[in-house]
Protein backbone atom coordinates (compact mmCIF):
# COMPACT_ATOMS: atom_id res chain seq x y z
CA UNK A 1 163.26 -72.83 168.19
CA UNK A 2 166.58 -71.68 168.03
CA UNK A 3 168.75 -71.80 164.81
CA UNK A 4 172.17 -71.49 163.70
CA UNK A 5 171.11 -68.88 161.45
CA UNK A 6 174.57 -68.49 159.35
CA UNK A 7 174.34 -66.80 156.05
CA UNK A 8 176.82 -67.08 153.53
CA UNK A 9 177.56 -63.38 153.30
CA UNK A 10 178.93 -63.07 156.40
CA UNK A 11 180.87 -64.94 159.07
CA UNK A 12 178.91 -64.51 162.77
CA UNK A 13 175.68 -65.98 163.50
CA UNK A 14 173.22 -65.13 166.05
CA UNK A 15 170.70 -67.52 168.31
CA UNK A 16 167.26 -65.81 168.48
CA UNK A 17 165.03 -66.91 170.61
CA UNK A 18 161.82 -68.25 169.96
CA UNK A 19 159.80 -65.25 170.32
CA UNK A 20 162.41 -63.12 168.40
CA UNK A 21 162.28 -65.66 165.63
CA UNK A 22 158.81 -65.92 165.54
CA UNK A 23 158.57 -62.33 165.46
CA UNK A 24 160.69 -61.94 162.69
CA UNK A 25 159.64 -65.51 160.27
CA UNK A 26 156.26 -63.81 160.78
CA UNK A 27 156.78 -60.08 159.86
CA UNK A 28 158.65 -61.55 156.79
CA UNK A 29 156.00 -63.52 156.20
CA UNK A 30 153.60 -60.41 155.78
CA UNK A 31 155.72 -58.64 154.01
CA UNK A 32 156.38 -61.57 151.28
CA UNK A 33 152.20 -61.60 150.89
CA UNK A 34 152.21 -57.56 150.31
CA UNK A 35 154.76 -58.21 147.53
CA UNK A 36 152.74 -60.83 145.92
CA UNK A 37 149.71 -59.01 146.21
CA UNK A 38 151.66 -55.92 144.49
CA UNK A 39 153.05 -58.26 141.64
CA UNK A 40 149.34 -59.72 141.06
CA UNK A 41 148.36 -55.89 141.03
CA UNK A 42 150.63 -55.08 138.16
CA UNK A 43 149.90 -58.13 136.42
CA UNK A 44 146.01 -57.19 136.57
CA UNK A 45 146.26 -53.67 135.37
CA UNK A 46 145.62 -51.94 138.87
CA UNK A 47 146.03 -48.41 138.66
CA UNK A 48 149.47 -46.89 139.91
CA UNK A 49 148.05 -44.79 142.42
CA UNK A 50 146.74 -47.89 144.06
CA UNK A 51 150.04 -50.04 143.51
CA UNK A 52 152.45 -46.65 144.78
CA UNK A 53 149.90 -47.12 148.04
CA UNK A 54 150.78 -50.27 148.38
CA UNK A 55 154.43 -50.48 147.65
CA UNK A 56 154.37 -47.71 150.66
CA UNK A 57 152.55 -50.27 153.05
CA UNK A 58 155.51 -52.21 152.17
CA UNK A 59 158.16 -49.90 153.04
CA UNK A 60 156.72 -49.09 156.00
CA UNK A 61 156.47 -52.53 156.85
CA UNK A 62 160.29 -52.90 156.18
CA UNK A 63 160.87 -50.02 158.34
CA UNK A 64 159.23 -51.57 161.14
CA UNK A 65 161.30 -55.02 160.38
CA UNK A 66 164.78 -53.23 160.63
CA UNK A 67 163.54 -50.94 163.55
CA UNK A 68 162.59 -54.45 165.49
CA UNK A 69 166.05 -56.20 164.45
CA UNK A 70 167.94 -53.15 164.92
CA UNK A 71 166.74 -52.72 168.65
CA UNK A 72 167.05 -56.38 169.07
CA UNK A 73 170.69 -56.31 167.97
CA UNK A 74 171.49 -53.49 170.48
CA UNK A 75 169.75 -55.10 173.35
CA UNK A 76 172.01 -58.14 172.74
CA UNK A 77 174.98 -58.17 170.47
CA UNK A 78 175.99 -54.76 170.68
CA UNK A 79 175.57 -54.60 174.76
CA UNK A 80 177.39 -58.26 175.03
CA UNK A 81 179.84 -56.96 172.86
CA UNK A 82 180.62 -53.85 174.89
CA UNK A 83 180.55 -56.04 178.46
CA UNK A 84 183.18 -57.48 176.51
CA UNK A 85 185.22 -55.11 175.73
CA UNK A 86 184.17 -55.31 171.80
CA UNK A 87 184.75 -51.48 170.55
CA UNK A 88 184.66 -53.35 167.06
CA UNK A 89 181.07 -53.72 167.86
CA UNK A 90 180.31 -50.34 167.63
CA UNK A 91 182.12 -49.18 164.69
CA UNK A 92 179.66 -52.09 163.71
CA UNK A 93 176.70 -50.82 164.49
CA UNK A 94 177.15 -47.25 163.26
CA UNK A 95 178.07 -48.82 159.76
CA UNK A 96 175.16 -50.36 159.90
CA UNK A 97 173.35 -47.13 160.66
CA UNK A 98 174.80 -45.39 157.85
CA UNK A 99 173.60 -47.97 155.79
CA UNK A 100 169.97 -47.82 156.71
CA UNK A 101 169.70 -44.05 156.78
CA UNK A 102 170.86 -44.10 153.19
């Protein structure tokens, strides 16, 4: 199921592949019913040892998004872009570092 998946903060787009997209769309997916289950938490009271545990479950989870997207967007845009001759690609991809090791 590949997508034009263009948002409207930015100007490239990439085409996943199914697997990567279904990989992704589900991940998210998980991660959206943690969040609910955290909101319904707080709105019943839990205690906030047991809503800090899982708000961590959910960061972790996030980690594990980026780390998947991040190695996916090495594998192909970044290595297409250098085969290319795309040194903007890298200054790129370390930006984007920076900003997840904030």
């Amino acid at each position: 199921m590949e997508k034009d998946n263009k948002c409207e903060c930015c100007h490239k787009t990439k085409q996943r592949g199914e697997d990567e997209y279904k990989g992704l769309i589900n991940r998210l997916s998980r991660i959206e019913g943690q969040i609910r289950g955290i909101k319904s938490m707080v709105e019943n009271d839990a205690y906030c040892t047991d809503i800090l545990t899982q708000s961590a479950a959910v960061t972790a989870a996030m980690n594990a998004f980026n780390r998947e997207l991040l190695s996916n967007h090495i594998r192909t845009c970044v290595s297409d872009g250098i085969r290319n001759g795309d040194d903007e690609v890298i200054e790129e991809l370390l930006d984007t570092l920076r900003k997840l090791m904030k």
